[in-house]
PDB file of N, CA and C in Angstrom:
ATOM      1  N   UNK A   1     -12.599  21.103  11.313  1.00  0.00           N
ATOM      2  CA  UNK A   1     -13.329  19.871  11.410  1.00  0.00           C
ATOM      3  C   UNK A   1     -12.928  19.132  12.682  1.00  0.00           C
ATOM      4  N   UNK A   2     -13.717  18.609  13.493  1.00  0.00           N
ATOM      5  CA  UNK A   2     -13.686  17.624  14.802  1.00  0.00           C
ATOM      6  C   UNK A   2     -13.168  16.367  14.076  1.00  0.00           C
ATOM      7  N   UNK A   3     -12.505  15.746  15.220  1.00  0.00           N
ATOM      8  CA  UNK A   3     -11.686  14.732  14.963  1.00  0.00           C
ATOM      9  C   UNK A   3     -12.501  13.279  14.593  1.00  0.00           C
ATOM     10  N   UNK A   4     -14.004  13.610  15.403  1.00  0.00           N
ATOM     11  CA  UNK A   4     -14.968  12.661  15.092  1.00  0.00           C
ATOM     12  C   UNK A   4     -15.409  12.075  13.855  1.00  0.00           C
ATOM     13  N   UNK A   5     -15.592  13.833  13.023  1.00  0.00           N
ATOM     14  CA  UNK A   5     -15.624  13.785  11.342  1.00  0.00           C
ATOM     15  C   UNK A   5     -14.529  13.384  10.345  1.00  0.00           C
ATOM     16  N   UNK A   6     -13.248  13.038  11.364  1.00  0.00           N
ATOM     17  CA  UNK A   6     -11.923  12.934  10.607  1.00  0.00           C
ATOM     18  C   UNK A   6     -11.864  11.125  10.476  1.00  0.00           C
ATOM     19  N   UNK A   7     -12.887  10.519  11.531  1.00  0.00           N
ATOM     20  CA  UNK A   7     -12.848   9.135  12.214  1.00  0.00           C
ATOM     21  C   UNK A   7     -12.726   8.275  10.466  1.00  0.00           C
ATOM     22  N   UNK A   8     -13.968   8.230   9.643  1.00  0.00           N
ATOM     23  CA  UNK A   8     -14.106   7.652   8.543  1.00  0.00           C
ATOM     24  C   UNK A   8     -12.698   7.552   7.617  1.00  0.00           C
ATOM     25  N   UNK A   9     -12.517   9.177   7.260  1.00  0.00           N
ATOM     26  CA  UNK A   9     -11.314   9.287   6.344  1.00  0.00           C
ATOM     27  C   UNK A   9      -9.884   8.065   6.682  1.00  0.00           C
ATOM     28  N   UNK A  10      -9.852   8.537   7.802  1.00  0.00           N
ATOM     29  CA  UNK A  10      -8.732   7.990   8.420  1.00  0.00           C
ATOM     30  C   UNK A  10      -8.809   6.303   8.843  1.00  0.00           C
ATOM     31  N   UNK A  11      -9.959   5.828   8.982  1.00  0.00           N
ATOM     32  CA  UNK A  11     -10.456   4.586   8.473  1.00  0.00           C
ATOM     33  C   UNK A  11      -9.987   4.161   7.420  1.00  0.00           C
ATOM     34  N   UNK A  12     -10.363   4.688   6.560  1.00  0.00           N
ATOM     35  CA  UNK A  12     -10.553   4.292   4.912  1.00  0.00           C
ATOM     36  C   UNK A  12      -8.669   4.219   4.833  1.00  0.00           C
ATOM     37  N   UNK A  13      -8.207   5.173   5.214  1.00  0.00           N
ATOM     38  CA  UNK A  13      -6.556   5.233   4.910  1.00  0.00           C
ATOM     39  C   UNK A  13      -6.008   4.151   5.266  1.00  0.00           C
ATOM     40  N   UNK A  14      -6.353   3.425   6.519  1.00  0.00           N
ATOM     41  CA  UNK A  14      -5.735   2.567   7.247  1.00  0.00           C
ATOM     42  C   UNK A  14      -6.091   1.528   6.418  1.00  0.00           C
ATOM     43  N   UNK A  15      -7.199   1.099   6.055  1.00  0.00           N
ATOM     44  CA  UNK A  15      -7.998  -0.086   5.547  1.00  0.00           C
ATOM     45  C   UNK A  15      -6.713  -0.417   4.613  1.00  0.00           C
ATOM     46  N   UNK A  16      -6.721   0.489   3.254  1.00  0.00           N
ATOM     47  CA  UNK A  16      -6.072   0.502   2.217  1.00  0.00           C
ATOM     48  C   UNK A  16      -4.711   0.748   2.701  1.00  0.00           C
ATOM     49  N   UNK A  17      -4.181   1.307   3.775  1.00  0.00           N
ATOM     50  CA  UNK A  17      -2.797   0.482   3.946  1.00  0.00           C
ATOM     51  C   UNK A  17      -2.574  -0.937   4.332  1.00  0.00           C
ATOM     52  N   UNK A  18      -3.427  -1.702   4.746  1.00  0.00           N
ATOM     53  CA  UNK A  18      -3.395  -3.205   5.187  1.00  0.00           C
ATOM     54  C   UNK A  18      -3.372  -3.802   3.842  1.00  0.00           C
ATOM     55  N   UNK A  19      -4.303  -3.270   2.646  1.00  0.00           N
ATOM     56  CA  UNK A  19      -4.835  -4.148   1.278  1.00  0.00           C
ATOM     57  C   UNK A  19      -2.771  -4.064   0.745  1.00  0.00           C
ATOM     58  N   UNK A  20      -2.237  -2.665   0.888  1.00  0.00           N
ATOM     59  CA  UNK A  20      -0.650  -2.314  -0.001  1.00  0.00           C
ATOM     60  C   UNK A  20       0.007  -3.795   0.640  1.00  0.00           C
ATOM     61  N   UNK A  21      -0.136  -3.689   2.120  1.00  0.00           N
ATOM     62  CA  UNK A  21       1.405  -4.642   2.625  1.00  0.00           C
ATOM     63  C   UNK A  21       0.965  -6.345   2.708  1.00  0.00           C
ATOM     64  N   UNK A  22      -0.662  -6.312   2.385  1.00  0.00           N
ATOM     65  CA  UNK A  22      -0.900  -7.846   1.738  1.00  0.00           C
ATOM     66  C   UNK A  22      -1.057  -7.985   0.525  1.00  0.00           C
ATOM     67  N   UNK A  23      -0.740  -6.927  -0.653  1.00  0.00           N
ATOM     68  CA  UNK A  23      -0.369  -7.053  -1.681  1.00  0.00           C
ATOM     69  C   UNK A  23       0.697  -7.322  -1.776  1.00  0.00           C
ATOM     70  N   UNK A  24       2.007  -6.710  -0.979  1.00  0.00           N
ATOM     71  CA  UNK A  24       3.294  -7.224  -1.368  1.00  0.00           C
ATOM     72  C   UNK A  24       3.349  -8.035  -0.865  1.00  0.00           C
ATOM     73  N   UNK A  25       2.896  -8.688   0.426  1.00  0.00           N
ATOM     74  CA  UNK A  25       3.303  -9.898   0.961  1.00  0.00           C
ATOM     75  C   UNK A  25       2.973 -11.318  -0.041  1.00  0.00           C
ATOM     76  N   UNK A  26       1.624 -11.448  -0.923  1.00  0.00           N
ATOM     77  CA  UNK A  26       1.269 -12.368  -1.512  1.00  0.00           C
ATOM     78  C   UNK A  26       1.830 -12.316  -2.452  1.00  0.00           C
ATOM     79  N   UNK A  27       2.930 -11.193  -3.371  1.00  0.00           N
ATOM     80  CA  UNK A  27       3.221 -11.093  -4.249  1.00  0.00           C
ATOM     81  C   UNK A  27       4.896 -12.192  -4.119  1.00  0.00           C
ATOM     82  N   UNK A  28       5.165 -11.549  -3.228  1.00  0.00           N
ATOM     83  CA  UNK A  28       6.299 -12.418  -2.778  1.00  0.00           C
ATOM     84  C   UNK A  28       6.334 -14.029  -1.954  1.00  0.00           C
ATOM     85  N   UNK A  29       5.370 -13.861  -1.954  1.00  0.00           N
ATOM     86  CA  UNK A  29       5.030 -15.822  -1.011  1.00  0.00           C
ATOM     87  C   UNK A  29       4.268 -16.473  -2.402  1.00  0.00           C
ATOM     88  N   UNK A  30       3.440 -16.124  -3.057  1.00  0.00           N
ATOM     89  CA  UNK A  30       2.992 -16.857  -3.862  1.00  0.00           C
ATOM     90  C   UNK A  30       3.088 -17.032  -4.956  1.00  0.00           C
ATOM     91  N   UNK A  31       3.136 -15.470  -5.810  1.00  0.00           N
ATOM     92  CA  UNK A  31       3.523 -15.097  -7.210  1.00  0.00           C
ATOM     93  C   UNK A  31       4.892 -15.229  -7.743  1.00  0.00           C
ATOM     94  N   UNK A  32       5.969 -14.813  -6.582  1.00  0.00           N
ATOM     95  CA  UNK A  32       7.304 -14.587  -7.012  1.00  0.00           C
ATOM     96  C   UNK A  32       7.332 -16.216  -7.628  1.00  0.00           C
ATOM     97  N   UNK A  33       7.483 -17.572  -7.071  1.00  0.00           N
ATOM     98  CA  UNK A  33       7.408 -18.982  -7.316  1.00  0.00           C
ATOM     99  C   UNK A  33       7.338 -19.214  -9.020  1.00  0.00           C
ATOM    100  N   UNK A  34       6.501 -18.662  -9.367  1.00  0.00           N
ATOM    101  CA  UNK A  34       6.181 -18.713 -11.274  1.00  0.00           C
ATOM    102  C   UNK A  34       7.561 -18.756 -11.559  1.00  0.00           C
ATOM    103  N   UNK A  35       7.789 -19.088 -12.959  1.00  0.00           N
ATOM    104  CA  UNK A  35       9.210 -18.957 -13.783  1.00  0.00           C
ATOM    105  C   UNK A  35       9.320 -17.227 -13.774  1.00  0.00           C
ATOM    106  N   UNK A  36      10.422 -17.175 -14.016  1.00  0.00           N
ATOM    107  CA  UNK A  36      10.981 -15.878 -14.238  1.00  0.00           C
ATOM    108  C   UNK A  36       9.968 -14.979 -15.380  1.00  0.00           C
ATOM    109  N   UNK A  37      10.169 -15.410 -16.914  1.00  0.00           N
ATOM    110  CA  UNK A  37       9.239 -14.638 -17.562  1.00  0.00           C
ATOM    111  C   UNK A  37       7.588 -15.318 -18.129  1.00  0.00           C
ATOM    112  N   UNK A  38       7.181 -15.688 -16.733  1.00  0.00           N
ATOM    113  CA  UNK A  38       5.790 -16.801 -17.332  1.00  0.00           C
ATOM    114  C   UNK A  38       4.745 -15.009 -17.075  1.00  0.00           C
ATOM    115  N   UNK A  39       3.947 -15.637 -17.804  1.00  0.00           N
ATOM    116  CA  UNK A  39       2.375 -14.532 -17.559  1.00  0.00           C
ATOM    117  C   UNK A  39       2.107 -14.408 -16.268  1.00  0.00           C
ATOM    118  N   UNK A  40       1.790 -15.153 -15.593  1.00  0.00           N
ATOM    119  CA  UNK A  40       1.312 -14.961 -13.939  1.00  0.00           C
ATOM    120  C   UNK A  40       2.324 -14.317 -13.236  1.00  0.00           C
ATOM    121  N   UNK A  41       3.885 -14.545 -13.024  1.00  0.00           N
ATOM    122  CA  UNK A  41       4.510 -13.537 -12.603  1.00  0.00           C
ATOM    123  C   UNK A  41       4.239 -12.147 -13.323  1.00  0.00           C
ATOM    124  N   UNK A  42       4.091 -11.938 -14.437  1.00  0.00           N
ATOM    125  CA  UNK A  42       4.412 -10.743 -15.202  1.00  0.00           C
ATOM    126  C   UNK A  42       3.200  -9.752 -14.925  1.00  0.00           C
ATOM    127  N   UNK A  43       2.227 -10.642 -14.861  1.00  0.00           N
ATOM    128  CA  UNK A  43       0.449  -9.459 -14.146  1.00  0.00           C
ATOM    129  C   UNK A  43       1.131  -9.579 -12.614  1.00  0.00           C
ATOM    130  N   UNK A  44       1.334 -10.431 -12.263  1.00  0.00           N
ATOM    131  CA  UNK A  44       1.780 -10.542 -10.834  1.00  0.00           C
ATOM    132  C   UNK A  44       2.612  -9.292 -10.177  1.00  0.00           C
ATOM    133  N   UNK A  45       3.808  -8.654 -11.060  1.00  0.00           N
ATOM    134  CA  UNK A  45       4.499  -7.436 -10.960  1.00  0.00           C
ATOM    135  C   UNK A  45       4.015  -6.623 -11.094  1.00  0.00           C
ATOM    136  N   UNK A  46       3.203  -6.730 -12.442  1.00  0.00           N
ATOM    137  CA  UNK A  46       1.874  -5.298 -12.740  1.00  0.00           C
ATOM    138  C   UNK A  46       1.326  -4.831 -12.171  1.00  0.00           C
ATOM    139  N   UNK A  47       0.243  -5.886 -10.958  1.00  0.00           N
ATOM    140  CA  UNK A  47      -0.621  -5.634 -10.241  1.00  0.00           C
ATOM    141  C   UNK A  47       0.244  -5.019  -9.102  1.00  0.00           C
ATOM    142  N   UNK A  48       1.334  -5.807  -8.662  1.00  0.00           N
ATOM    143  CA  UNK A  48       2.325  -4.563  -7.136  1.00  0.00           C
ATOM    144  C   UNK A  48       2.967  -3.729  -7.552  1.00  0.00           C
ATOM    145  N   UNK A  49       2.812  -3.469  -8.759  1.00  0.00           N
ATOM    146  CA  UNK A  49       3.648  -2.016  -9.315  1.00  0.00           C
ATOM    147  C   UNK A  49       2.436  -0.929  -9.194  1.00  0.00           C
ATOM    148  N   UNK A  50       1.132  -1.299 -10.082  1.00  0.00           N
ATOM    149  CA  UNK A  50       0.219  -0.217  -9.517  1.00  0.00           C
ATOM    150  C   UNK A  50      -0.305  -0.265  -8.320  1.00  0.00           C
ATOM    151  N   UNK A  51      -0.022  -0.961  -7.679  1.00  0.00           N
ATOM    152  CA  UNK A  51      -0.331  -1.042  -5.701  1.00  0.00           C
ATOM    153  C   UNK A  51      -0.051   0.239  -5.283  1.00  0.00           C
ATOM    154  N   UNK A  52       1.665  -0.095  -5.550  1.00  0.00           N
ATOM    155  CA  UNK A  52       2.376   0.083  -4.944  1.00  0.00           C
ATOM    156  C   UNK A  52       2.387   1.702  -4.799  1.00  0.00           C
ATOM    157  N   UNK A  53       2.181   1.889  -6.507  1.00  0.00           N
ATOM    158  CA  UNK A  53       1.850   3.281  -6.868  1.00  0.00           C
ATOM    159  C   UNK A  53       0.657   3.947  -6.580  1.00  0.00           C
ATOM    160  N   UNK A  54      -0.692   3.523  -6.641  1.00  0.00           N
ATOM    161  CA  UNK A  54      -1.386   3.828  -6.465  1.00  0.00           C
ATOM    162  C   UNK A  54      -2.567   3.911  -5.661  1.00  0.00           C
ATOM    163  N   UNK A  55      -2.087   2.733  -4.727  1.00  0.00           N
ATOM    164  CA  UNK A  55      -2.945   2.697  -3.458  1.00  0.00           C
ATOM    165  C   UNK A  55      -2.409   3.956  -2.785  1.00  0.00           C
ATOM    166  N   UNK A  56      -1.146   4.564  -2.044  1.00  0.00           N
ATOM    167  CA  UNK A  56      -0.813   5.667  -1.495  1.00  0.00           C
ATOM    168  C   UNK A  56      -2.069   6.978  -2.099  1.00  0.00           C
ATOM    169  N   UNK A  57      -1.263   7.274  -3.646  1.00  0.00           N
ATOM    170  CA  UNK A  57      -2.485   8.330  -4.039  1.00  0.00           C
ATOM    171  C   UNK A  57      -3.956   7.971  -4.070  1.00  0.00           C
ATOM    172  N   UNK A  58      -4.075   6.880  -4.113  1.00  0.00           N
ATOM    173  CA  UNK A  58      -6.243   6.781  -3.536  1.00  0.00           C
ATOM    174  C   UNK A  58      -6.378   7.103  -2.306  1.00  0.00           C
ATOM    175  N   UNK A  59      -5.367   6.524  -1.518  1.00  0.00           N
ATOM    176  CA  UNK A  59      -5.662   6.845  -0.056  1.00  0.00           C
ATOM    177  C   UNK A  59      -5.853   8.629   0.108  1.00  0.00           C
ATOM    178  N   UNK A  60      -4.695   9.445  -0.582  1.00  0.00           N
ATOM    179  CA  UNK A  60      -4.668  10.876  -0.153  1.00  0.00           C
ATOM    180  C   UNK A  60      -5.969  11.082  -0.998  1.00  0.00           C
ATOM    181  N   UNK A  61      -6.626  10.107  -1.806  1.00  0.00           N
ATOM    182  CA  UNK A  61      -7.689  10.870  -2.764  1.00  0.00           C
ATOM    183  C   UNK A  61      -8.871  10.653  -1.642  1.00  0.00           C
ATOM    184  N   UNK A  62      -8.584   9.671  -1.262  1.00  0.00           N
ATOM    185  CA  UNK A  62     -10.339   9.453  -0.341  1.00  0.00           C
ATOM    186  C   UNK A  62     -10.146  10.041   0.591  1.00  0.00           C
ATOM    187  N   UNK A  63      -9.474  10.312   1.291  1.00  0.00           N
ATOM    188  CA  UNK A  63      -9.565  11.131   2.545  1.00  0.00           C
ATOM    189  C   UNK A  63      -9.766  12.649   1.984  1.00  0.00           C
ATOM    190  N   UNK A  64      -9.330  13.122   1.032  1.00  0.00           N
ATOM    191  CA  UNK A  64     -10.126  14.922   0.338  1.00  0.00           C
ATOM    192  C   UNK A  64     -11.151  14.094   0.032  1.00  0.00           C
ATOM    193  N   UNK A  65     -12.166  13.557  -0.685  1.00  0.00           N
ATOM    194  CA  UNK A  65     -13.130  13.055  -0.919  1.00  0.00           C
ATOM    195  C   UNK A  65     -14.016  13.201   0.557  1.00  0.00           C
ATOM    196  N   UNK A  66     -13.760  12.107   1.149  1.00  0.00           N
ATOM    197  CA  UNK A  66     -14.510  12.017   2.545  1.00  0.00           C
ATOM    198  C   UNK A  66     -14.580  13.008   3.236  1.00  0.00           C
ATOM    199  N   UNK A  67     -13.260  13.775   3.783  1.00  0.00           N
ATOM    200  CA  UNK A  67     -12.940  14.968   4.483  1.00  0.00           C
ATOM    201  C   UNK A  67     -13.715  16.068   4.075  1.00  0.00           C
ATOM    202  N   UNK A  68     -13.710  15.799   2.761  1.00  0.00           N
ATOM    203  CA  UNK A  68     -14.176  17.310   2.244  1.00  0.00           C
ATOM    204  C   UNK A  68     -13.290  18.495   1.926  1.00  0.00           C
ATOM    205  N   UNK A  69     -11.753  18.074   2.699  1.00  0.00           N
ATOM    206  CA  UNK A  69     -10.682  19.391   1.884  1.00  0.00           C
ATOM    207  C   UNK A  69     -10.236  19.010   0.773  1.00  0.00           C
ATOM    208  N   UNK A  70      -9.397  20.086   0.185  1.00  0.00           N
ATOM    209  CA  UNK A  70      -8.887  20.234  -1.078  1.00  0.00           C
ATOM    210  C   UNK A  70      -7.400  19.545  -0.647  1.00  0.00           C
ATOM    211  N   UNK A  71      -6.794  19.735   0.223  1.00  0.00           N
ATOM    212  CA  UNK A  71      -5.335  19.237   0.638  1.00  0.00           C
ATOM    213  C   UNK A  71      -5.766  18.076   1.696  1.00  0.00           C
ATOM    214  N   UNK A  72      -5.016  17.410   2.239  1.00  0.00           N
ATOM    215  CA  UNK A  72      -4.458  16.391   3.199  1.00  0.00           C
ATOM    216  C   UNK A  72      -3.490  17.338   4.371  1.00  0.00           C
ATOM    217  N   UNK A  73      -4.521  17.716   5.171  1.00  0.00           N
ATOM    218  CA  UNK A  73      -3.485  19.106   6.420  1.00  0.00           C
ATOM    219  C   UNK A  73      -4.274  18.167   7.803  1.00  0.00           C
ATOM    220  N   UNK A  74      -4.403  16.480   7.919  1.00  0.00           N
ATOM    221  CA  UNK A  74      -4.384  15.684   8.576  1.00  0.00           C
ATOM    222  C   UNK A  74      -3.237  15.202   8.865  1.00  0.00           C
ATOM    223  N   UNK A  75      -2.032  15.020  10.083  1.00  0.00           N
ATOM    224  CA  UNK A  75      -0.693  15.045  10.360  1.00  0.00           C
ATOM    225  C   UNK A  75      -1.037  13.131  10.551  1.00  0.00           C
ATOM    226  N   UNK A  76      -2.118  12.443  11.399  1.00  0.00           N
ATOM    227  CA  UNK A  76      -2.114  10.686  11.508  1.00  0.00           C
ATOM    228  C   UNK A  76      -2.423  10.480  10.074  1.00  0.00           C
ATOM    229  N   UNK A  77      -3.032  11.146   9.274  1.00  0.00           N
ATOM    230  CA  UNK A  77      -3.441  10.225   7.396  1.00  0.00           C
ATOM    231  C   UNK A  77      -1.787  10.648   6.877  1.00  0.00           C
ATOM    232  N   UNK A  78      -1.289  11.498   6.935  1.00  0.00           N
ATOM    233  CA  UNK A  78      -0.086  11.358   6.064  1.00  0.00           C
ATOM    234  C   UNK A  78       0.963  10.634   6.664  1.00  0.00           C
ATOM    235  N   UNK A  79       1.143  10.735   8.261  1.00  0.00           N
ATOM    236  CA  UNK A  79       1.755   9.523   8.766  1.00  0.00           C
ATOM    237  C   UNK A  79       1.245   7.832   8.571  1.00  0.00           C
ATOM    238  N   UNK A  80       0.039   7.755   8.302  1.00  0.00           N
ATOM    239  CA  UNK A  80      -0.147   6.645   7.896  1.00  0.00           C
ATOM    240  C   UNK A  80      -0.268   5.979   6.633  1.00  0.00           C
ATOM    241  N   UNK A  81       0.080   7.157   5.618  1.00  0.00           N
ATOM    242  CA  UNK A  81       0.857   6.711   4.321  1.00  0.00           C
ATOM    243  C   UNK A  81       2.117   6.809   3.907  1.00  0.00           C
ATOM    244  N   UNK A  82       2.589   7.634   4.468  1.00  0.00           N
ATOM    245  CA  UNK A  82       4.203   7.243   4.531  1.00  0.00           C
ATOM    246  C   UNK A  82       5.172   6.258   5.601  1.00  0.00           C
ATOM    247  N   UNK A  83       4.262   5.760   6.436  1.00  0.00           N
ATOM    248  CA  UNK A  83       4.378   4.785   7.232  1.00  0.00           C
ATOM    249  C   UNK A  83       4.175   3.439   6.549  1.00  0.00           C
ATOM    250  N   UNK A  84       3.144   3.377   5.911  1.00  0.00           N
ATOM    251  CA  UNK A  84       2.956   2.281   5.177  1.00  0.00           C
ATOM    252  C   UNK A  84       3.371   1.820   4.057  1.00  0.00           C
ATOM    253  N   UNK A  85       4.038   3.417   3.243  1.00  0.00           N
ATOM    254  CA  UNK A  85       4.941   3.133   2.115  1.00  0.00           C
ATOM    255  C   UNK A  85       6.342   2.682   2.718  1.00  0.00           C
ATOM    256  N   UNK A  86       6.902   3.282   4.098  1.00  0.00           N
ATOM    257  CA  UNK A  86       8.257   2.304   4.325  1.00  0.00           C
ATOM    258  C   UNK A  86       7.834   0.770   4.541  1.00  0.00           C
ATOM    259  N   UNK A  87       7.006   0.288   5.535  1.00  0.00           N
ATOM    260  CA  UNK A  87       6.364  -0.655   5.622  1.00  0.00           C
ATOM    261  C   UNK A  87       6.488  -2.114   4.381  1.00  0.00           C
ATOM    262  N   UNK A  88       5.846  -1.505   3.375  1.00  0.00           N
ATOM    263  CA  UNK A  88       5.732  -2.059   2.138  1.00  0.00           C
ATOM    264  C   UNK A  88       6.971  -2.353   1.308  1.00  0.00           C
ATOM    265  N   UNK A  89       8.204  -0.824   1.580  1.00  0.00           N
ATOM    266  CA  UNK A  89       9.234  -1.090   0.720  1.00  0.00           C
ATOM    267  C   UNK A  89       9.903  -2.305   1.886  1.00  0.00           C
ATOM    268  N   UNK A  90       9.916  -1.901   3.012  1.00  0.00           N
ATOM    269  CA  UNK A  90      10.969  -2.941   4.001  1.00  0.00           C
ATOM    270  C   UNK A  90      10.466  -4.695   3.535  1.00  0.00           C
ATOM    271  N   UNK A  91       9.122  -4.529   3.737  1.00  0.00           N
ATOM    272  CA  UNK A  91       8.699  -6.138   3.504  1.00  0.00           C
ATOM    273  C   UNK A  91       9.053  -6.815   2.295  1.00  0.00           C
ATOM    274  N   UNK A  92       9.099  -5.733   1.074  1.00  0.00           N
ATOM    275  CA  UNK A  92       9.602  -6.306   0.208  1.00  0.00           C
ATOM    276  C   UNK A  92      11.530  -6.467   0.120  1.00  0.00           C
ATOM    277  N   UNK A  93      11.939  -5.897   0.703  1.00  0.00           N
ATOM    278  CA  UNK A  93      13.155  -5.963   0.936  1.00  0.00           C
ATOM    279  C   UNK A  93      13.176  -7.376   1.668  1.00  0.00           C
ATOM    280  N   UNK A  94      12.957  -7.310   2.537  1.00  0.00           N
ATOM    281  CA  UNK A  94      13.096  -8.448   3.527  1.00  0.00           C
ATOM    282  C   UNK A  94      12.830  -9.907   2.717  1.00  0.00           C
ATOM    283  N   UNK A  95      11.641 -10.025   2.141  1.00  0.00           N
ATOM    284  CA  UNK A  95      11.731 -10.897   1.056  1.00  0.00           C
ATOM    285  C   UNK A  95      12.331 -11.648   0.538  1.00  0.00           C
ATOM    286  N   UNK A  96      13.023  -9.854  -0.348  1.00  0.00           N
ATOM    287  CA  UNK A  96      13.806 -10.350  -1.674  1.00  0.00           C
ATOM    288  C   UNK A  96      15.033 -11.295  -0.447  1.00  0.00           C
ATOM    289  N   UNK A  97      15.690 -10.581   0.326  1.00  0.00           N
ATOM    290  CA  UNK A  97      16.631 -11.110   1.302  1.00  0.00           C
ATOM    291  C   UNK A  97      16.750 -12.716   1.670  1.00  0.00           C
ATOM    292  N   UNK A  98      15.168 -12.828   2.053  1.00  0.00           N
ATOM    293  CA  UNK A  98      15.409 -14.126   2.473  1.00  0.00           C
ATOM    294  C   UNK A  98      15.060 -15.021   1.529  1.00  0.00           C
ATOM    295  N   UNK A  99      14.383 -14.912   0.463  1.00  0.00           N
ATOM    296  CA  UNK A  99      14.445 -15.518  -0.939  1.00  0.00           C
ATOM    297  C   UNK A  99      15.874 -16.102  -0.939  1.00  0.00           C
ATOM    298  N   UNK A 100      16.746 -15.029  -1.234  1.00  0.00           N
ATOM    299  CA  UNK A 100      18.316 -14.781  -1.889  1.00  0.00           C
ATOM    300  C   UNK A 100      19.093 -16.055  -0.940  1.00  0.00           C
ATOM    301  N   UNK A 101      18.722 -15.719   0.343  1.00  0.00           N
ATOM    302  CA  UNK A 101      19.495 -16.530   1.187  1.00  0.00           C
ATOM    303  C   UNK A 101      19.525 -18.354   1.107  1.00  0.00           C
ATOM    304  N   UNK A 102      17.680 -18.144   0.982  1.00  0.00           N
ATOM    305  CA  UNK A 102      17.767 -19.907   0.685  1.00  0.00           C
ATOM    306  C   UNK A 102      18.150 -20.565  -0.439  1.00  0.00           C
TER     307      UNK A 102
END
């Protein structure tokens, strides 16, 4: 496949890595704030736990979808999900960090 036909897939990957690291970011600027065990934190964790989990595997799903292969043997789509899964874990690190500090 030409790299032209690869253009969309690899779109779509990127898109949905921006939606993961402004999921954790809002999770931690806005949601973390709730009491410890109130409802809105508690969907609040839910929702960046299956993000977290499952935006990565949609991404490898839409790109076989779009692509048309059975595997992910694209070297920029898997760098740009394991790029975005450190991404995501660091920001939330960083976070929790400066949470802790103030």
């Amino acid at each position: 496949m030409s790299d032209t036909s690869l253009l969309v897939p690899r779109l779509v990957a990127l898109a949905l890595a921006i939606v993961l690291v402004g999921v954790v970011a809002c999770y931690f600027l806005v949601w973390d704030k709730y009491p410890k065990w109130s409802f809105p934190r508690l969907s609040a964790w839910l929702i960046l736990f299956c993000s977290v989990v499952g935006l990565p595997l949609l991404q490898l799903n839409a790109f076989c979808s779009l692509s048309g292969h059975r595997r992910v043997d694209d070297r920029l789509t898997i760098a740009i999900v394991l790029v975005e899964c450190a991404l995501g874990t660091a920001l939330g690190v960083w976070f929790t960090y400066r949470k802790r500090q103030t």
